[in-house]
C-alpha atoms as a PDB file:
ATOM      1  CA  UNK A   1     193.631  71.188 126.388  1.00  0.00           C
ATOM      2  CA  UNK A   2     192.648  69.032 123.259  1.00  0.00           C
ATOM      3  CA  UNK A   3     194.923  67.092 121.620  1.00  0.00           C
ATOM      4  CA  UNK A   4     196.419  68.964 118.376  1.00  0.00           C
ATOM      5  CA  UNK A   5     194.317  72.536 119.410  1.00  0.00           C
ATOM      6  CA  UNK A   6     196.346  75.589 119.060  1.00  0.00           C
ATOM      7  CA  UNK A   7     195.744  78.777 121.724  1.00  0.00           C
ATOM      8  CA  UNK A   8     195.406  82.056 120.202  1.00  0.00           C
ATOM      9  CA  UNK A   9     198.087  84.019 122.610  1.00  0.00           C
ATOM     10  CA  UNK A  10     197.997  87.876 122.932  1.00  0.00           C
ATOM     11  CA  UNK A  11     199.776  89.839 125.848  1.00  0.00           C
ATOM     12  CA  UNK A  12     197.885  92.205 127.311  1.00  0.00           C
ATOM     13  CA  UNK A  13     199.890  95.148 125.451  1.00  0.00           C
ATOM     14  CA  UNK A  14     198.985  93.628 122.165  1.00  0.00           C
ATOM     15  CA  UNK A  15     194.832  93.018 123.003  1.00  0.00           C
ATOM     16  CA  UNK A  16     195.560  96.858 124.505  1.00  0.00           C
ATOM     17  CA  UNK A  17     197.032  97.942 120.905  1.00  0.00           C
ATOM     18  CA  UNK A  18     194.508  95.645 119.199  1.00  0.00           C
ATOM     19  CA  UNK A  19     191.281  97.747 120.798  1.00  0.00           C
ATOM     20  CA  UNK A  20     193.187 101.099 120.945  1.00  0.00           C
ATOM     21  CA  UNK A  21     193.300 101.581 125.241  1.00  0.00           C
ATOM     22  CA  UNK A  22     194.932 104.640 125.675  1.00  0.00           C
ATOM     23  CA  UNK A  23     198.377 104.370 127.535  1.00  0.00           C
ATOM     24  CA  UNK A  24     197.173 107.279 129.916  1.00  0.00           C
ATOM     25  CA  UNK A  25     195.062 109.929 130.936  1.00  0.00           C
ATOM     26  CA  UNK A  26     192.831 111.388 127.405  1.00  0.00           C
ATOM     27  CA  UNK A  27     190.655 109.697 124.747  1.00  0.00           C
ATOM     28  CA  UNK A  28     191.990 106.712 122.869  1.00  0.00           C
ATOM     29  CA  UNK A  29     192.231 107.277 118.842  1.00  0.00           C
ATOM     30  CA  UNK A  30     189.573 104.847 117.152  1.00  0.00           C
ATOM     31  CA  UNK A  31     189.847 103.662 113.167  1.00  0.00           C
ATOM     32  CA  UNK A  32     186.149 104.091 111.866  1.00  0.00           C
ATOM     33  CA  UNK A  33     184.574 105.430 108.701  1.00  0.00           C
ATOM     34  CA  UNK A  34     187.971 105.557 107.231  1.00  0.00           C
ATOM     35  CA  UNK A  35     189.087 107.987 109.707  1.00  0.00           C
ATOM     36  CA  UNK A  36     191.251 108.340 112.975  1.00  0.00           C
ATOM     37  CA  UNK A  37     188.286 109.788 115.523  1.00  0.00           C
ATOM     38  CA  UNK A  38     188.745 110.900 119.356  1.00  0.00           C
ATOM     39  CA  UNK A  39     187.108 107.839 120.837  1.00  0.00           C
ATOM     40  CA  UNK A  40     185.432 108.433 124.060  1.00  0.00           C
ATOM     41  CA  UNK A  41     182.561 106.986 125.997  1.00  0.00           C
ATOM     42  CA  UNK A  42     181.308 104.080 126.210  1.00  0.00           C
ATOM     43  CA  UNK A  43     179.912 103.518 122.398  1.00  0.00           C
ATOM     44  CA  UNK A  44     183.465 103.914 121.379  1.00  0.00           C
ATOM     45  CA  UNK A  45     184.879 101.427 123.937  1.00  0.00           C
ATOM     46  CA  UNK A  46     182.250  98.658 123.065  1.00  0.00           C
ATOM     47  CA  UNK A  47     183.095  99.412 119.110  1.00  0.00           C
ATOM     48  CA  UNK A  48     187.105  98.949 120.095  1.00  0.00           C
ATOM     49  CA  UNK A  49     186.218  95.585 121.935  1.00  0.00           C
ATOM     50  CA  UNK A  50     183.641  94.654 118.783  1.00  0.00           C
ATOM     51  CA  UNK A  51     186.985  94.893 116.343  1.00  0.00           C
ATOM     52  CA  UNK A  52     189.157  92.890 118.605  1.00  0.00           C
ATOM     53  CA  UNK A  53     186.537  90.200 118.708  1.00  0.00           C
ATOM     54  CA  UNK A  54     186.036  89.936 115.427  1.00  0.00           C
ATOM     55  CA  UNK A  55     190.058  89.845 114.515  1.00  0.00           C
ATOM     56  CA  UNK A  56     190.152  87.384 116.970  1.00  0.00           C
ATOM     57  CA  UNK A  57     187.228  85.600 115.283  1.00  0.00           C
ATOM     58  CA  UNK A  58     189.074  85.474 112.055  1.00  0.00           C
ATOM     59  CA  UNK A  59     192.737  84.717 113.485  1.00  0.00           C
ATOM     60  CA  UNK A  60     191.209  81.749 115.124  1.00  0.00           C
ATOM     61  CA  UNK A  61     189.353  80.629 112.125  1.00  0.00           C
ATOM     62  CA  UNK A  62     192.685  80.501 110.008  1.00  0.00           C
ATOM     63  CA  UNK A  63     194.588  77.474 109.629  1.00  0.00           C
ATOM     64  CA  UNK A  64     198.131  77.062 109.616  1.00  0.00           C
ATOM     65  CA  UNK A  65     199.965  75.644 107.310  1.00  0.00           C
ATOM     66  CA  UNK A  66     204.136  74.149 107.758  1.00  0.00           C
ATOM     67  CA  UNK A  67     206.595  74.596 105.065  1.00  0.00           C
ATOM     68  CA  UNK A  68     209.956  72.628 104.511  1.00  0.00           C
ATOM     69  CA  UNK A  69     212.895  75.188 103.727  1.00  0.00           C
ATOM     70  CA  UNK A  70     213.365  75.123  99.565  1.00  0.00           C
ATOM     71  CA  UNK A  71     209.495  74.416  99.257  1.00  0.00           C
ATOM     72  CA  UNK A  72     207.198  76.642  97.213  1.00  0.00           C
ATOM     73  CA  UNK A  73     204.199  77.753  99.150  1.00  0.00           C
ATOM     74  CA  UNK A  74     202.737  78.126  95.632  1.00  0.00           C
ATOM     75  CA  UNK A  75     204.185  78.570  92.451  1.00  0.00           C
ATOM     76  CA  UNK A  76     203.511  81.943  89.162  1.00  0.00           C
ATOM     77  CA  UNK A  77     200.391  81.195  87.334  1.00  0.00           C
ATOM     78  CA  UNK A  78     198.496  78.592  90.047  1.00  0.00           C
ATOM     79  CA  UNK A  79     195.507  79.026  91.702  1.00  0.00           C
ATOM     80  CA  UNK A  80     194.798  82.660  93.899  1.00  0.00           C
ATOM     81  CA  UNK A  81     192.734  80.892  96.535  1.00  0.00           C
ATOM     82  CA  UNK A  82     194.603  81.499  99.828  1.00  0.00           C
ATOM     83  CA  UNK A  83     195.566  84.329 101.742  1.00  0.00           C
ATOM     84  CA  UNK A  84     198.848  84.172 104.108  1.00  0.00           C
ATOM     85  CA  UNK A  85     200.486  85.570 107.076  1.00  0.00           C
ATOM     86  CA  UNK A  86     203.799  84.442 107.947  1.00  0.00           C
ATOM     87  CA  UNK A  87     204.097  83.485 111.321  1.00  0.00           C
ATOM     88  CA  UNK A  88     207.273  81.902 111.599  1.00  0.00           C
ATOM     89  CA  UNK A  89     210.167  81.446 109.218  1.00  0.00           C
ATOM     90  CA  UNK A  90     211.780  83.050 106.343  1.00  0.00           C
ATOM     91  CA  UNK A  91     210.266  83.041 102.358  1.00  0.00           C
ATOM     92  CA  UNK A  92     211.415  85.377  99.330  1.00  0.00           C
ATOM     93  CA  UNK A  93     209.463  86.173  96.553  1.00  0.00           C
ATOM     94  CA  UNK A  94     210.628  85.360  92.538  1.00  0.00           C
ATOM     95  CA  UNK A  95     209.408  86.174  89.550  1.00  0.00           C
ATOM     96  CA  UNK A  96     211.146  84.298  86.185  1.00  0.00           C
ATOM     97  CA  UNK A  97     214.266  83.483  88.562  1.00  0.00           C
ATOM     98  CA  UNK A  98     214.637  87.028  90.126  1.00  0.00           C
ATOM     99  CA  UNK A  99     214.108  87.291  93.729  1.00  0.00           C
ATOM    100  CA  UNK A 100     211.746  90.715  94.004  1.00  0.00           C
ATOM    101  CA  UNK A 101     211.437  90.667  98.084  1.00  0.00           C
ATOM    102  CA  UNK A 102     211.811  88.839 101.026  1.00  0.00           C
ATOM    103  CA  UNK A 103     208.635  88.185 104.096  1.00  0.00           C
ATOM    104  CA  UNK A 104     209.134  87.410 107.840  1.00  0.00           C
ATOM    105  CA  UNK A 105     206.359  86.933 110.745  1.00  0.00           C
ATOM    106  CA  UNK A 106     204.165  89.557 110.121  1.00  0.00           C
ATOM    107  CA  UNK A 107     204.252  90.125 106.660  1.00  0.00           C
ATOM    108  CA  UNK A 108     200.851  88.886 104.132  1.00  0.00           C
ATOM    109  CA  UNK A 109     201.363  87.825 100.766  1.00  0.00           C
ATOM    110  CA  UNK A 110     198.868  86.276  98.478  1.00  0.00           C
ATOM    111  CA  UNK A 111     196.545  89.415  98.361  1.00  0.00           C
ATOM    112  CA  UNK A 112     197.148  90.797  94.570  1.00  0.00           C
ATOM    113  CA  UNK A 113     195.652  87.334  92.607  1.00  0.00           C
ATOM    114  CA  UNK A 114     193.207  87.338  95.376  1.00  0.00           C
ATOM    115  CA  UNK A 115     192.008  91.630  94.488  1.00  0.00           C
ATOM    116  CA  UNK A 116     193.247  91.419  90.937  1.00  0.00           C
ATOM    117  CA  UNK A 117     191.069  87.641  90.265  1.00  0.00           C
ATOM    118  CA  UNK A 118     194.055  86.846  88.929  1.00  0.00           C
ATOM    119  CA  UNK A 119     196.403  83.537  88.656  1.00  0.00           C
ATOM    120  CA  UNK A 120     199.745  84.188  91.369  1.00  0.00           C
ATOM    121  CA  UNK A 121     202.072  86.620  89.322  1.00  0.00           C
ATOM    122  CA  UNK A 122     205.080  85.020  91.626  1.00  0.00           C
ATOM    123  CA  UNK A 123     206.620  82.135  93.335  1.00  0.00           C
ATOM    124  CA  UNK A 124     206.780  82.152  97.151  1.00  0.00           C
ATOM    125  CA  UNK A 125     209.856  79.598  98.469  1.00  0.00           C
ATOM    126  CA  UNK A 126     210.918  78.797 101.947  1.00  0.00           C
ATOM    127  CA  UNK A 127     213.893  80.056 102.820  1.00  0.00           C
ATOM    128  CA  UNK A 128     213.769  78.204 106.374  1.00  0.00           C
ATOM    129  CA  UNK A 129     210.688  75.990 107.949  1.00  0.00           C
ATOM    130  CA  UNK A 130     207.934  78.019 107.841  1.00  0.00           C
ATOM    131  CA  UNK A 131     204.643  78.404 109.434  1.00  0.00           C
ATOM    132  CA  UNK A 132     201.817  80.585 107.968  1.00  0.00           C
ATOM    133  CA  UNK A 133     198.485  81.408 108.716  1.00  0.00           C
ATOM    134  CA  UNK A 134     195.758  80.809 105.612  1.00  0.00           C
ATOM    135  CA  UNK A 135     192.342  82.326 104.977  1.00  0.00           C
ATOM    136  CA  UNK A 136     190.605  81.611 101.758  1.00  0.00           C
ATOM    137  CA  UNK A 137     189.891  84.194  99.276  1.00  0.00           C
ATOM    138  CA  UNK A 138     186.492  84.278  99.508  1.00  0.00           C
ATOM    139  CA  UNK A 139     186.995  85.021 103.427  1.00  0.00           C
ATOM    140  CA  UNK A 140     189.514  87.652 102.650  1.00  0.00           C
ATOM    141  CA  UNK A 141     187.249  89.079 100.130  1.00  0.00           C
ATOM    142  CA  UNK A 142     183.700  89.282 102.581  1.00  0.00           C
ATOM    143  CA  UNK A 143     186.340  90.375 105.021  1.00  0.00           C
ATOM    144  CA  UNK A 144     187.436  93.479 102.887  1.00  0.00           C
ATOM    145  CA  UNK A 145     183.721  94.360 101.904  1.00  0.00           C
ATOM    146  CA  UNK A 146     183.483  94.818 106.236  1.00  0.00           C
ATOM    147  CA  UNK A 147     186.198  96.344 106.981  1.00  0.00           C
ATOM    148  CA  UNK A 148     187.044 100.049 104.955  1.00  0.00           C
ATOM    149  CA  UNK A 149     190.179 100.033 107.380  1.00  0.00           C
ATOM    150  CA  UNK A 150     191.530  96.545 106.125  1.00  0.00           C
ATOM    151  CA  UNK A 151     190.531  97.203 102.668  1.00  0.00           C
ATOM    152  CA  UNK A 152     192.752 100.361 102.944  1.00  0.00           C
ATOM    153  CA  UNK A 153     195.349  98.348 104.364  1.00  0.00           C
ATOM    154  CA  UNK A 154     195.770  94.875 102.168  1.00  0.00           C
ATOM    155  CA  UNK A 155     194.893  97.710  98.860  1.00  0.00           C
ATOM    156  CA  UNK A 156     198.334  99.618 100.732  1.00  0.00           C
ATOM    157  CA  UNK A 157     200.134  96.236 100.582  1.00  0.00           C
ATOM    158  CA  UNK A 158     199.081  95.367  96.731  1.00  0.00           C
ATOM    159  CA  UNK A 159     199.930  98.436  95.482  1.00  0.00           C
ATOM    160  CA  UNK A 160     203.052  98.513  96.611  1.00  0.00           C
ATOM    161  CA  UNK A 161     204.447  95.580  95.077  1.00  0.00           C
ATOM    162  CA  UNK A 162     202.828  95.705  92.170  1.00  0.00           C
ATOM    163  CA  UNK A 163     206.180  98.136  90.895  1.00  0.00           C
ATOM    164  CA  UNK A 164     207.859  95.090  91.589  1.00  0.00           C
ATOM    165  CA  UNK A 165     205.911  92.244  89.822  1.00  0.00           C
ATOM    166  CA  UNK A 166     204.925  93.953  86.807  1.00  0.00           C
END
């Protein structure tokens, strides 16, 4: 392929989990209208494929960013303008010296000064190299004005931690 292009990789039991394919025999359970619905038929199969196209869409629209072990990915009071997903690598969260939590692939951060249009309320540090996923906050937020599901979700995720970081 092109020099310096990265490849979006999902095995077919991920896509499968991504647009909700039942394992067997029955109706697959569809997210929409901020509800769990029996999805049968063929509107609710294009509306699954729809949703995995469009995460796809985003996923391959974010860019990655690599950071050294002992490096802040930002710092308390900068800037809310990114959005992250770890993909690789190790970070904690701190707050005035204490650490509050600890991410790994999978895990978002970067969500609360993004909702709350607020400066960070934490440092995120490296605890190993690091690769994460960015979207800007503006994406995130005409993202979350789409989706009621992800809204739901990344609200979930604030919430949370915001016992921790108060």
């Amino acid at each position: 392929g092109p020099q310096g292009a990265e490849v979006l990789q999902l095995s077919r039991a991920e896509f499968a989990d991504l647009v909700a394919f039942p394992d067997g025999p029955g109706p697959a359970l569809a997210w929409g209208g901020g509800r769990w619905a029996h999805g049968g038929g063929k509107q609710a199969a294009e509306e699954r494929v729809r949703r995995a196209l469009s995460f796809i869409r985003v996923a391959s629209s974010m860019e990655r960013v690599l950071v050294k072990a002992g490096e802040a990915v930002f710092r308390q009071g900068d800037e809310a303008d990114l959005f992250y997903i770890v993909a690789t690598g190790a970070l904690r969260v701190e707050r005035d010296g204490r650490v509050l939590n600890s991410l790994g692939p999978g895990d978002c951060f970067g969500e609360m000064g993004i909702l709350e249009g607020k400066p960070r309320n934490a440092t995120v540090v490296a605890c190993a190299d690091t690769a994460c996923l960015t979207l800007p906050a503006g994406e995130l937020l005409e993202l979350l004005t789409k989706s009621a599901a992800l809204k739901e979700t990344i609200g979930s995720v604030a919430s949370g931690r915001q016992g921790n970081v108060r």
